[in-house]
N, C-alpha and C. Protein backbone atom coordinates (compact mmCIF):
# COMPACT_ATOMS: atom_id res chain seq x y z
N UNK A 1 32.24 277.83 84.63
CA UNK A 1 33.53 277.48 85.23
C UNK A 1 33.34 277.18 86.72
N UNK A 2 34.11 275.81 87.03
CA UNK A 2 33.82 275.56 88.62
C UNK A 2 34.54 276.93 89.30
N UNK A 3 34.41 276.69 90.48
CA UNK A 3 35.05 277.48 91.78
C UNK A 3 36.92 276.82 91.85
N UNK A 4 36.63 275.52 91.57
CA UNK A 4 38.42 275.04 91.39
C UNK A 4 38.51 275.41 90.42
N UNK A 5 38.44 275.47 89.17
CA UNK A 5 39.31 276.11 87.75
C UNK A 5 39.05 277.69 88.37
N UNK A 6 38.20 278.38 88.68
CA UNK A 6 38.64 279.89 89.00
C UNK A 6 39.63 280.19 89.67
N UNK A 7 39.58 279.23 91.14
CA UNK A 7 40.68 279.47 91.53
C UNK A 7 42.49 278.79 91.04
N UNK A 8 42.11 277.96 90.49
CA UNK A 8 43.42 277.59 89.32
C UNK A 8 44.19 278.32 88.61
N UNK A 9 43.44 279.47 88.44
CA UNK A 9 43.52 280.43 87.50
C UNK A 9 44.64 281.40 88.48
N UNK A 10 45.06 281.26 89.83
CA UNK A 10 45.46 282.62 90.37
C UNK A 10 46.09 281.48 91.11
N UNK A 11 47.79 282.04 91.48
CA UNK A 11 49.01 281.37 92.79
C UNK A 11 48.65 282.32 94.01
N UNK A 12 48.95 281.29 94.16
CA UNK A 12 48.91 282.35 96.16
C UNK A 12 49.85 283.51 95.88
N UNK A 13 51.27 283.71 95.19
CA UNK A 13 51.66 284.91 95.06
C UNK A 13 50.98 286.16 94.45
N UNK A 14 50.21 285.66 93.40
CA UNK A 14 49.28 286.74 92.82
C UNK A 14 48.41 287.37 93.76
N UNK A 15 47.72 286.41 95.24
CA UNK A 15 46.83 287.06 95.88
C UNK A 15 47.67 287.55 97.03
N UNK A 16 48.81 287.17 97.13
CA UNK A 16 49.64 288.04 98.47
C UNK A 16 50.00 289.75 97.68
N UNK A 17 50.52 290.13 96.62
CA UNK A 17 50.73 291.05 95.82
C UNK A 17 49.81 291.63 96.20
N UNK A 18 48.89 291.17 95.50
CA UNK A 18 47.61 292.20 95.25
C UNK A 18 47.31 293.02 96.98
N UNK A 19 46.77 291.94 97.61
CA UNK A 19 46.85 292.09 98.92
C UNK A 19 47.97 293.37 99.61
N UNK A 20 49.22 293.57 99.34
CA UNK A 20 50.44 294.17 99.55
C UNK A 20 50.07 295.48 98.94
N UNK A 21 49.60 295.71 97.86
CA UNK A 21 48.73 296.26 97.02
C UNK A 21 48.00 297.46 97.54
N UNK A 22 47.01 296.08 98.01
CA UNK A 22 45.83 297.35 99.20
C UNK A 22 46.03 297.70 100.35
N UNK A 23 47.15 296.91 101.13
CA UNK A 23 48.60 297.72 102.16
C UNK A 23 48.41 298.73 102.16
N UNK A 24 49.25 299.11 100.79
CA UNK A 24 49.56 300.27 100.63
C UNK A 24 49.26 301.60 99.96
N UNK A 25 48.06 301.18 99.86
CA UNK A 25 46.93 302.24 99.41
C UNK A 25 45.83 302.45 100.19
N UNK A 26 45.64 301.86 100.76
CA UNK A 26 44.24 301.86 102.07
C UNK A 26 44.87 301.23 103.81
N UNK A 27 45.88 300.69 103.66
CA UNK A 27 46.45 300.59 105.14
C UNK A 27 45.97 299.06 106.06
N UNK A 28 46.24 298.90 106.80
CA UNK A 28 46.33 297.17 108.04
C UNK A 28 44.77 296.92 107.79
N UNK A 29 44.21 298.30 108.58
CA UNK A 29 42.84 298.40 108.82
C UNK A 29 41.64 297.97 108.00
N UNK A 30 42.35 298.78 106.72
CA UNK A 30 40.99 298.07 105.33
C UNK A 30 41.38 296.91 104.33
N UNK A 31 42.28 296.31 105.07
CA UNK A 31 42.63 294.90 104.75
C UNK A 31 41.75 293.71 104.75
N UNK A 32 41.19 293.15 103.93
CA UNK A 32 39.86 292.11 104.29
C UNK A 32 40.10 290.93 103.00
N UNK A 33 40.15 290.02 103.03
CA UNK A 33 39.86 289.08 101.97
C UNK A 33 38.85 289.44 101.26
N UNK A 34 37.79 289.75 101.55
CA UNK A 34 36.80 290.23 100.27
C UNK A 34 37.23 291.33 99.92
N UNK A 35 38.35 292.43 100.42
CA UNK A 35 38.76 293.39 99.93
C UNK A 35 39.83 292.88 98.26
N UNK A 36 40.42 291.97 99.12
CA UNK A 36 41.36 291.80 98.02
C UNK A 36 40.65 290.98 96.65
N UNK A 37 39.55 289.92 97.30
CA UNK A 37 38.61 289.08 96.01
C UNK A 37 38.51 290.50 95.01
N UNK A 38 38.12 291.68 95.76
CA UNK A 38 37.37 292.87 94.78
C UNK A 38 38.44 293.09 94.03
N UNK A 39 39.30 293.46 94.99
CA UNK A 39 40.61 293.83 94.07
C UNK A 39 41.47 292.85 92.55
N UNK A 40 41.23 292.14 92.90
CA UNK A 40 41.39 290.89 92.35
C UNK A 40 40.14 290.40 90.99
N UNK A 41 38.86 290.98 91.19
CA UNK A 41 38.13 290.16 90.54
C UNK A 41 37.62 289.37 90.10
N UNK A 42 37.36 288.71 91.78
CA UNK A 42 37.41 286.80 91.68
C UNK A 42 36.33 287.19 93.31
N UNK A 43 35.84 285.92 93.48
CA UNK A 43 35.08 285.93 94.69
C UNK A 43 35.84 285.32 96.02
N UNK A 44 35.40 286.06 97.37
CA UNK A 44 36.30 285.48 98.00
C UNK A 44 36.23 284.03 97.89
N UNK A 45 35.73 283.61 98.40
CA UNK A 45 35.87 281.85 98.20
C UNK A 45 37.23 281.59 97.23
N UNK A 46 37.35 282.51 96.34
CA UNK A 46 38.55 282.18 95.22
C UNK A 46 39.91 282.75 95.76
N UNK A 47 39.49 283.48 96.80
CA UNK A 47 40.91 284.14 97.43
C UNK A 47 41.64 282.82 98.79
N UNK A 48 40.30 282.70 99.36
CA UNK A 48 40.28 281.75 100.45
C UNK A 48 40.87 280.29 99.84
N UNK A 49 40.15 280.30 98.96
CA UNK A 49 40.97 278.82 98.19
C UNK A 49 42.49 278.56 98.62
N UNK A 50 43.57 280.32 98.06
CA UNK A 50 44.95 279.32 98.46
C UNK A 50 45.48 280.23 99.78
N UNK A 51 44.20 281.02 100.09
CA UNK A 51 45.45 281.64 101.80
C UNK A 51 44.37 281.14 103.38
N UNK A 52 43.45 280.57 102.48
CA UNK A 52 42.68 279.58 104.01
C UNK A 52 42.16 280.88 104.70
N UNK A 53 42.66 281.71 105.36
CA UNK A 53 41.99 282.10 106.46
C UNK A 53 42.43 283.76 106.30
N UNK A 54 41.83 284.85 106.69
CA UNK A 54 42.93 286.34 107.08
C UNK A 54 44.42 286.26 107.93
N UNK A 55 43.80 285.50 108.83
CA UNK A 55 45.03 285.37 109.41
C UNK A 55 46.35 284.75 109.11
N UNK A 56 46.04 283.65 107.81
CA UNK A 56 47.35 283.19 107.17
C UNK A 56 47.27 283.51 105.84
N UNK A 57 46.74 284.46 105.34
CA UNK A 57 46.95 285.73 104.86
C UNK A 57 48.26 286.79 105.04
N UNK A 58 47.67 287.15 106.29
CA UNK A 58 48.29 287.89 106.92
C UNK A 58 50.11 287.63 107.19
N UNK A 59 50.23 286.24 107.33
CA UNK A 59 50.89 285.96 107.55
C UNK A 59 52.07 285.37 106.71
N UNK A 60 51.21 285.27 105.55
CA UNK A 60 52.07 285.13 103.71
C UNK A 60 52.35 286.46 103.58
N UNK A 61 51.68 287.43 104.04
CA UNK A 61 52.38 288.94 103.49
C UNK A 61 53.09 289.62 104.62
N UNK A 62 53.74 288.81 105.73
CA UNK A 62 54.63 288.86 106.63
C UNK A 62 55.68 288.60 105.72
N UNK A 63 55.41 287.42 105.75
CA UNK A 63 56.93 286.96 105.12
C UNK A 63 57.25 287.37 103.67
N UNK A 64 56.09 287.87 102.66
CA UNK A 64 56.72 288.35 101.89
C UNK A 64 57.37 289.76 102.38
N UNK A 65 57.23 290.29 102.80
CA UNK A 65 57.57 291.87 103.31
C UNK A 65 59.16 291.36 103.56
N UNK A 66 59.16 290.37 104.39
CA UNK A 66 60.22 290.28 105.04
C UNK A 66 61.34 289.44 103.37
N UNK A 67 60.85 289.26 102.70
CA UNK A 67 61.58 288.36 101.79
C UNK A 67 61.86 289.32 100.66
N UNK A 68 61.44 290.93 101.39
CA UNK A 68 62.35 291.93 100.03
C UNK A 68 63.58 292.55 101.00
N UNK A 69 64.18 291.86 102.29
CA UNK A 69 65.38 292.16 103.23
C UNK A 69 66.14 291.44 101.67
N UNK A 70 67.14 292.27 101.57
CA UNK A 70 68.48 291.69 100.60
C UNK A 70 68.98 291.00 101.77
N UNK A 71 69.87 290.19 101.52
CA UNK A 71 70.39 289.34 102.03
C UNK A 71 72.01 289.03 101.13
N UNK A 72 72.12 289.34 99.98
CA UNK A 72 73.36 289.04 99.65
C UNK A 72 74.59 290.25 99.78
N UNK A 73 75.50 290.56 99.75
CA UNK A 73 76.43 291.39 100.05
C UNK A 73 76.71 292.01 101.40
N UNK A 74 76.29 290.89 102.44
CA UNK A 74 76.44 291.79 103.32
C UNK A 74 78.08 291.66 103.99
N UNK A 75 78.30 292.68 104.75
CA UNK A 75 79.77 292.12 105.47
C UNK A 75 79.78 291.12 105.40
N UNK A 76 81.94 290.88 105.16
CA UNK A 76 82.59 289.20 105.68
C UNK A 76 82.52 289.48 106.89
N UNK A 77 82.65 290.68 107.84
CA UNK A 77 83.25 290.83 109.05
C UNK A 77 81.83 290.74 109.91
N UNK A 78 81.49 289.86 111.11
CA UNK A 78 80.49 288.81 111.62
C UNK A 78 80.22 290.68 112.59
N UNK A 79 81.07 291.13 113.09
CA UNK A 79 80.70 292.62 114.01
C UNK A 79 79.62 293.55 112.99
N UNK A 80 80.00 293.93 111.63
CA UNK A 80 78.88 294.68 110.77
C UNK A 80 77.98 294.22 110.20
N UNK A 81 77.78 292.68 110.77
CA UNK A 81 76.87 291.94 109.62
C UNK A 81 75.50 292.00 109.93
N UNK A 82 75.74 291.73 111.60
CA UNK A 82 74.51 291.64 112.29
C UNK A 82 73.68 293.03 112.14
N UNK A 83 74.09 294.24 112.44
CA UNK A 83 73.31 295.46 112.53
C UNK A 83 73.33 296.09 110.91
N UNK A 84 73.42 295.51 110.16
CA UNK A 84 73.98 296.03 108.84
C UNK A 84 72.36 294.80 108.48
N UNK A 85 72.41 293.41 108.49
CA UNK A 85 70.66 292.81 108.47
C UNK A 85 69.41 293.55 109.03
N UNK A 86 69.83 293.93 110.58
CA UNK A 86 68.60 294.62 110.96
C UNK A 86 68.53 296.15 110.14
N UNK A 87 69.51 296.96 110.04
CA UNK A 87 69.26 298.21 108.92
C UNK A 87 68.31 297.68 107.64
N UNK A 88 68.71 296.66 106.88
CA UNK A 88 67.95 296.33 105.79
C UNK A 88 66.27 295.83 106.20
N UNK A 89 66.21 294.86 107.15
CA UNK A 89 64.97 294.68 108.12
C UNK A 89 63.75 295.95 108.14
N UNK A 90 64.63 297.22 108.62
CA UNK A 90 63.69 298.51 108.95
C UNK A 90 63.50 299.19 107.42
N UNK A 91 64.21 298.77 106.56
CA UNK A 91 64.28 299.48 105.44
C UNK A 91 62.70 298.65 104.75
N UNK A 92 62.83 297.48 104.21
CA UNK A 92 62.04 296.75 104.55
C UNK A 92 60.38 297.31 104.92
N UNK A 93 60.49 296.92 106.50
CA UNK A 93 59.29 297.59 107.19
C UNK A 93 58.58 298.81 106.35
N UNK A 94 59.79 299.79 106.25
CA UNK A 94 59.07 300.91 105.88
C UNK A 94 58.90 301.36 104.97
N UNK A 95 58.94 300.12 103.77
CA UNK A 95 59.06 300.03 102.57
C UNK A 95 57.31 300.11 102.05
N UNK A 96 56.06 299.72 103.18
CA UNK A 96 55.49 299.65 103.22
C UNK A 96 53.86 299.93 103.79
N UNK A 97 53.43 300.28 103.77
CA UNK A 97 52.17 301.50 104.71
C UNK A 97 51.71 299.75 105.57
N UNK A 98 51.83 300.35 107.21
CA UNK A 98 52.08 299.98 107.67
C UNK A 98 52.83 298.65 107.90
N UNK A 99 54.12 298.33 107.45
CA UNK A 99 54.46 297.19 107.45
C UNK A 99 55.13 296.84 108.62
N UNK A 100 55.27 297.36 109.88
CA UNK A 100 56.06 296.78 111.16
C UNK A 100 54.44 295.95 111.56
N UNK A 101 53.41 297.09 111.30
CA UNK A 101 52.07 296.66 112.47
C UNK A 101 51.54 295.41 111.76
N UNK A 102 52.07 295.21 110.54
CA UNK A 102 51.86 294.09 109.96
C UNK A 102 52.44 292.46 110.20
N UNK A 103 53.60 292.62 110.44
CA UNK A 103 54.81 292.09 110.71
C UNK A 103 54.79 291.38 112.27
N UNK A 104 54.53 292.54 113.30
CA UNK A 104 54.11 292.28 114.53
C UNK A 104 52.88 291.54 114.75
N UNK A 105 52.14 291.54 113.87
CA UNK A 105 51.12 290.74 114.49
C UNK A 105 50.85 289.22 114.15
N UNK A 106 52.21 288.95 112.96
CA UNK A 106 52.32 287.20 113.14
C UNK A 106 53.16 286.54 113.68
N UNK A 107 53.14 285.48 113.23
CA UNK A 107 54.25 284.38 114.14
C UNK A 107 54.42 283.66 112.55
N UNK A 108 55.30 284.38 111.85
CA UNK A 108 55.24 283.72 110.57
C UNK A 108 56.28 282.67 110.40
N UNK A 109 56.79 281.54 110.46
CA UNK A 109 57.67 280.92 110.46
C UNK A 109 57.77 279.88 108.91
N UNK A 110 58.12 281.00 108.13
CA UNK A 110 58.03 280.62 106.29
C UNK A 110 59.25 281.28 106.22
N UNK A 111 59.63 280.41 104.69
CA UNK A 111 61.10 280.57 104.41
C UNK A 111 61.44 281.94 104.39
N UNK A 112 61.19 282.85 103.97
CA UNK A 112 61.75 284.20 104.24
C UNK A 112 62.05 284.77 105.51
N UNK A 113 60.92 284.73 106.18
CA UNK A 113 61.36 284.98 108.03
C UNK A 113 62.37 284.21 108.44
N UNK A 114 62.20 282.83 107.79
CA UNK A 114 63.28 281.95 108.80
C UNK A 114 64.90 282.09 107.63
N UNK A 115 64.99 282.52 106.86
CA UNK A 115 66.21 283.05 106.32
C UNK A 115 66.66 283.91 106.95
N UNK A 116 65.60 284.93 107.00
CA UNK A 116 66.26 286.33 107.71
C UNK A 116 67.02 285.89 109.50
N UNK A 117 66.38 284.81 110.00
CA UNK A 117 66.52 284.96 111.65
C UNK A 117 67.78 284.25 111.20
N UNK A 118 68.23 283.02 110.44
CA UNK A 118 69.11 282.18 110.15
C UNK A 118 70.47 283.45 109.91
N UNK A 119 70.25 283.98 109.09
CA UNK A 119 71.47 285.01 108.79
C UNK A 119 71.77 286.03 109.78
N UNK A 120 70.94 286.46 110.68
CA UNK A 120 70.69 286.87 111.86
C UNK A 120 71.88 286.47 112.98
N UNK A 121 71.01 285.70 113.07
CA UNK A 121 71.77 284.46 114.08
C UNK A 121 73.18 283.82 114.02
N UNK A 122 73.18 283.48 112.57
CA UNK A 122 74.60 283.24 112.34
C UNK A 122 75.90 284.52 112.45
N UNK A 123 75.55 285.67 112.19
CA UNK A 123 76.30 286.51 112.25
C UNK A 123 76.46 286.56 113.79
N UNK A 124 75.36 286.93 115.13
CA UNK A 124 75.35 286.81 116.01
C UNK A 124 76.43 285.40 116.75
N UNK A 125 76.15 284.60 115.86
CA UNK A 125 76.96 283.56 116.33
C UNK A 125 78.28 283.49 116.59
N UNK A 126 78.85 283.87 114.83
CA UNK A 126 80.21 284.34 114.40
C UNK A 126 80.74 285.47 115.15
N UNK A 127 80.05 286.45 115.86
CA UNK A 127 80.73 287.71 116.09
C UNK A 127 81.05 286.85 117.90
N UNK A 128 80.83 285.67 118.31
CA UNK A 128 81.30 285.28 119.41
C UNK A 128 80.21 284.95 120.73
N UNK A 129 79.14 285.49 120.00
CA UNK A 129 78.15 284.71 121.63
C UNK A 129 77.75 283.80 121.48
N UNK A 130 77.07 282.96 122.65
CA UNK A 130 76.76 282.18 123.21
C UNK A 130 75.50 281.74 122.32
N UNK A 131 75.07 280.21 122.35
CA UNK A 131 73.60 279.81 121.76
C UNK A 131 72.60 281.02 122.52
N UNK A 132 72.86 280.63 123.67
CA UNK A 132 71.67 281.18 124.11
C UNK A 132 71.55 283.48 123.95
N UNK A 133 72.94 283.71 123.97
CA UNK A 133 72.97 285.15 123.60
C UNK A 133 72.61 285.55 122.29
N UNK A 134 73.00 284.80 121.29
CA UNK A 134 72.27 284.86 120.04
C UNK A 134 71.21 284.79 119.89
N UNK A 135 70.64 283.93 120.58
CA UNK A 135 69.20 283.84 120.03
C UNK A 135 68.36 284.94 120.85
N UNK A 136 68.60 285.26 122.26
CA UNK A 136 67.56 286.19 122.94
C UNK A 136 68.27 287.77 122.20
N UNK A 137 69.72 287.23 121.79
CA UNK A 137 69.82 289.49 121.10
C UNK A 137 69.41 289.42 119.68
N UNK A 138 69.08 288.69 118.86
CA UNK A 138 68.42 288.37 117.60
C UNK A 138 66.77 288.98 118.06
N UNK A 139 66.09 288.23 119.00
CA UNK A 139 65.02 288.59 119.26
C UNK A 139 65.06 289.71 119.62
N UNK A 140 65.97 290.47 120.64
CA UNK A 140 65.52 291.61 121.13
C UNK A 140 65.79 292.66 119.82
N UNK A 141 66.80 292.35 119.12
CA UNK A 141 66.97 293.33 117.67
C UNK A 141 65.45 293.77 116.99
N UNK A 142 65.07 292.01 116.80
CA UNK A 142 63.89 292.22 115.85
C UNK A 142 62.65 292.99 116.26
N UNK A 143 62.24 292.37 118.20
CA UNK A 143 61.31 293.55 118.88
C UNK A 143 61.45 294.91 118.24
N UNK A 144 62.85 295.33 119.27
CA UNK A 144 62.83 296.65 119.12
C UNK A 144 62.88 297.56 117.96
N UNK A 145 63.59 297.08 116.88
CA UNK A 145 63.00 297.26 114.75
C UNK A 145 61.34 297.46 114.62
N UNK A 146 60.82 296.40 115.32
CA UNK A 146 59.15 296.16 114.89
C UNK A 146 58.89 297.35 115.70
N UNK A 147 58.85 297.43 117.34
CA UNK A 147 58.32 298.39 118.16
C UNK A 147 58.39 299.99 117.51
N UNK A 148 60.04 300.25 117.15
CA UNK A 148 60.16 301.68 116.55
C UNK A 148 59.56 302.11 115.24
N UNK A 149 59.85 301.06 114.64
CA UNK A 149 59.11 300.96 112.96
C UNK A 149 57.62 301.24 113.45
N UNK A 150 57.22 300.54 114.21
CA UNK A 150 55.37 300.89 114.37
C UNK A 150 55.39 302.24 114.54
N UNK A 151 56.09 302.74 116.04
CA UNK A 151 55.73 304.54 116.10
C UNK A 151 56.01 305.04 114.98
N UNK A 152 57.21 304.66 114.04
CA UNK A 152 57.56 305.67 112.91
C UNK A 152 56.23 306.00 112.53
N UNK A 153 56.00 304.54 111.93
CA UNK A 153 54.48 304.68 110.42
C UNK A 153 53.63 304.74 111.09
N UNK A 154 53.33 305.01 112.43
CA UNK A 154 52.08 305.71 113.07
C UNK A 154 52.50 307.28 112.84
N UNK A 155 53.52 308.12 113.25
CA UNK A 155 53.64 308.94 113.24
C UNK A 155 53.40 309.92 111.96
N UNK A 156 53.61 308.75 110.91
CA UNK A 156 53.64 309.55 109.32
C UNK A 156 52.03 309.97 109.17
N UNK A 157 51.41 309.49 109.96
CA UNK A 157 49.99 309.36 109.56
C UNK A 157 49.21 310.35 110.76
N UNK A 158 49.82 310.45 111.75
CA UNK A 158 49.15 312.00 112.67
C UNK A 158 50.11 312.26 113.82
N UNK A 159 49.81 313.62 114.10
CA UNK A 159 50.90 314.69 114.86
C UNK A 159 51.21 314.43 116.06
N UNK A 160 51.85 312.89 115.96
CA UNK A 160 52.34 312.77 117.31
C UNK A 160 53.32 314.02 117.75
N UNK A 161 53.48 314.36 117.54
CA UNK A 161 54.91 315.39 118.41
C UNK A 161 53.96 316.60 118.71
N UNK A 162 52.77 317.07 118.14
CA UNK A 162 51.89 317.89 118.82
C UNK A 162 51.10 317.62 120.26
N UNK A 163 51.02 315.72 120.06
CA UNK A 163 49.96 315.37 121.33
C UNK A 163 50.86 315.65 122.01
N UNK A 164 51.92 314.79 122.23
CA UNK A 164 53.12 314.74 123.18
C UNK A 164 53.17 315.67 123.84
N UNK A 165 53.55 316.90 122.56
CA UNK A 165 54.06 318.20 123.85
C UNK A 165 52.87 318.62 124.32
N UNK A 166 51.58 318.84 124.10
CA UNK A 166 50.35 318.80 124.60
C UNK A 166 50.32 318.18 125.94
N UNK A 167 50.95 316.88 126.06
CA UNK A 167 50.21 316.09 127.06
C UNK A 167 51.38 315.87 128.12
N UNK A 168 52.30 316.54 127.84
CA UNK A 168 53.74 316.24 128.59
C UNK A 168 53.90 318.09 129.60
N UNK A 169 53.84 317.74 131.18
CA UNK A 169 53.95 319.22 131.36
C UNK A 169 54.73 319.06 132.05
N UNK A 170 55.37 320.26 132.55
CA UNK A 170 56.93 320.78 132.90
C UNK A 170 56.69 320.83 134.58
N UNK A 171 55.60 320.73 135.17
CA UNK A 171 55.44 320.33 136.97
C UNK A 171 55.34 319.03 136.86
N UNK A 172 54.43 318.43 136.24
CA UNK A 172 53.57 316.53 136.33
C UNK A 172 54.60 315.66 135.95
N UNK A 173 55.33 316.19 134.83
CA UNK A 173 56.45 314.97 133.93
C UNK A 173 58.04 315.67 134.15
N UNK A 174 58.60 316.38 134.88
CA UNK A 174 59.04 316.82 134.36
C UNK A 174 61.10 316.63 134.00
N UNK A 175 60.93 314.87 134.24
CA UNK A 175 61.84 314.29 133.42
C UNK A 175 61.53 314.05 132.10
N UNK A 176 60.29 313.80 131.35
CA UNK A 176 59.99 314.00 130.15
C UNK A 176 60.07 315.15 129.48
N UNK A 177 59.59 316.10 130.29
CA UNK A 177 59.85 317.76 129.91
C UNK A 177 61.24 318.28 129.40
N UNK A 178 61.76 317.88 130.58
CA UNK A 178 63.75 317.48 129.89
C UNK A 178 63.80 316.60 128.56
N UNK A 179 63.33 316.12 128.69
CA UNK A 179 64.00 315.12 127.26
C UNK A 179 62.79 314.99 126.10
N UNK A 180 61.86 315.90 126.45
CA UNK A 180 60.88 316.19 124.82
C UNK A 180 61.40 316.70 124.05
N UNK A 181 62.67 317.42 123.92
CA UNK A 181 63.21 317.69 122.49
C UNK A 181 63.86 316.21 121.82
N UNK A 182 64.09 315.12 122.69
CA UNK A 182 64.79 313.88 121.91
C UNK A 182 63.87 313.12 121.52
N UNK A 183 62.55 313.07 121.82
CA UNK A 183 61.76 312.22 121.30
C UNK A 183 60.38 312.14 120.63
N UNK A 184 60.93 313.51 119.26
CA UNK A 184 60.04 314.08 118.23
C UNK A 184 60.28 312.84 117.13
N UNK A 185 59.59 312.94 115.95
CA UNK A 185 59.07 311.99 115.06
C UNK A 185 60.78 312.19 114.31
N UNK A 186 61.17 313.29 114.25
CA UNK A 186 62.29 313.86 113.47
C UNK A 186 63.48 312.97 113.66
N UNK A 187 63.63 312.38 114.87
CA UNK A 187 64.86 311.53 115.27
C UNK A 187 64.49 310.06 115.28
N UNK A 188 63.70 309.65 114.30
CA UNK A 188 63.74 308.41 114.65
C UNK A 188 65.02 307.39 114.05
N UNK A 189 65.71 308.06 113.13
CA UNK A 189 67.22 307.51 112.33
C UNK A 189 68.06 306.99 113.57
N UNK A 190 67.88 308.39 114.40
CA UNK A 190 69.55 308.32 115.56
C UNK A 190 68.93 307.71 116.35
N UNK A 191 67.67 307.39 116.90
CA UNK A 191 67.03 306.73 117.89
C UNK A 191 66.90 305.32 117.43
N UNK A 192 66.71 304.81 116.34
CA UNK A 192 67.51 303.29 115.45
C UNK A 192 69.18 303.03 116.09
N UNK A 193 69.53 303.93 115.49
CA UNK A 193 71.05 303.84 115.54
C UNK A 193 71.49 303.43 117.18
N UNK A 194 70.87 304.64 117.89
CA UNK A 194 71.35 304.45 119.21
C UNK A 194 70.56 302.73 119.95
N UNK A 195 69.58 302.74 119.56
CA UNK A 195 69.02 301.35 119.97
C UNK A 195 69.97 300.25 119.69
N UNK A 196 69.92 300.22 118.74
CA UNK A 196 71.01 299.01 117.76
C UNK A 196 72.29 298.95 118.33
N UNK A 197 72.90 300.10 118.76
CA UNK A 197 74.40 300.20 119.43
C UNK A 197 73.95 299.43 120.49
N UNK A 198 73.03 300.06 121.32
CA UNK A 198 73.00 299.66 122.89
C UNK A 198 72.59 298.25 123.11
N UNK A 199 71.76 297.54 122.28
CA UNK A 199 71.94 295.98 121.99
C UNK A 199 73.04 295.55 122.15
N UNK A 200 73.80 295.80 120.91
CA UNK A 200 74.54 295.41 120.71
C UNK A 200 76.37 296.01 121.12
N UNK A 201 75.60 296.22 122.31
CA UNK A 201 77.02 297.02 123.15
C UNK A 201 78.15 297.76 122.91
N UNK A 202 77.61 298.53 121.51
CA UNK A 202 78.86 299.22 120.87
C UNK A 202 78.56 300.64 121.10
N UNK A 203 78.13 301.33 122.19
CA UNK A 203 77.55 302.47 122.63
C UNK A 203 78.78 303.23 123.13
């Protein structure tokens, strides 16, 4: 069998899955195209066939991540629609071993990402701002989702709230010292919530 009928044999969705796969059983780090050929049972060359490179790889399992955001039922009312997308967004993310650090590191501009910013945006639109306010508080939503989502699923994985108070002392820091009880792994829900308000100026 040539190398084209092997790879004939498999859609680029079969090798983004699989890929999503070893996500979430081995993590960002042991992510490799010959990881997934193994996984797969095909040689890389047969993986490379339909995702070209790791990096647009990487970047098909951006957007699939992002293309399990529901999108239908959300508010008529344009004020709950917008922060009611980014809730589903983080849900999303953390639907997946590491999926913000995943997410963050493309520039994926495939139909699922660009649905999500489209419905985004339009709600942003509808609830009354400006081209240009929509589009920079859309972005700053999605940053700050990716940024917190990363500490979360770093945190699930080692004792940040041990280094912290370790490394945080009550002479050197001691406006942090004040406010190390608000910024344990435990609050990252109300620390969403409160972000999302303060965007979006409903604080």
């Amino acid at each position: 069998m040539t190398k084209r009928q092997t790879a004939d044999r498999l859609e680029p969705a079969t090798v983004i899955r699989a890929a999503l796969e070893l996500l979430d059983e081995k993590g960002l780090d042991a992510l490799s195209t010959r990881a997934v050929a193994d996984r797969l049972g095909v040689r890389m060359n047969t993986v490379l066939w339909h995702v070209k490179t790791k990096a647009r790889m990487l970047e098909l399992m951006a957007d699939a991540v992002v293309g399990e955001v529901p999108l239908d039922d959300l508010p008529d009312s344009p004020g709950p629609r917008a922060p009611e997308v980014i809730r589903r967004y983080r849900r999303a993310l953390l639907a997946h071993r590491d999926g913000a650090a995943l997410v963050v590191g493309t520039y994926a501009a495939e139909p699922h990402t660009l649905h999500l910013a489209e419905t985004l945006v339009a709600a942003l639109l509808d609830d009354g701002l400006n081209e240009r306010e929509a589009a920079w508080t859309a972005w700053t939503l999605i940053y700050f989702t990716l940024g917190l989502t990363q500490e979360e699923q770093a945190a699930e994985q080692q004792s940040l709230d041990d280094r912290l108070a370790t490394a945080i002392s009550r002479t050197t820091h001691p406006a942090l010292y004040r406010t190390l009880g608000h910024l344990t792994s435990e609050s990252f829900d109300e620390r969403f919530e409160f972000g999302l308000n303060s965007i979006l100026g409903r604080r």
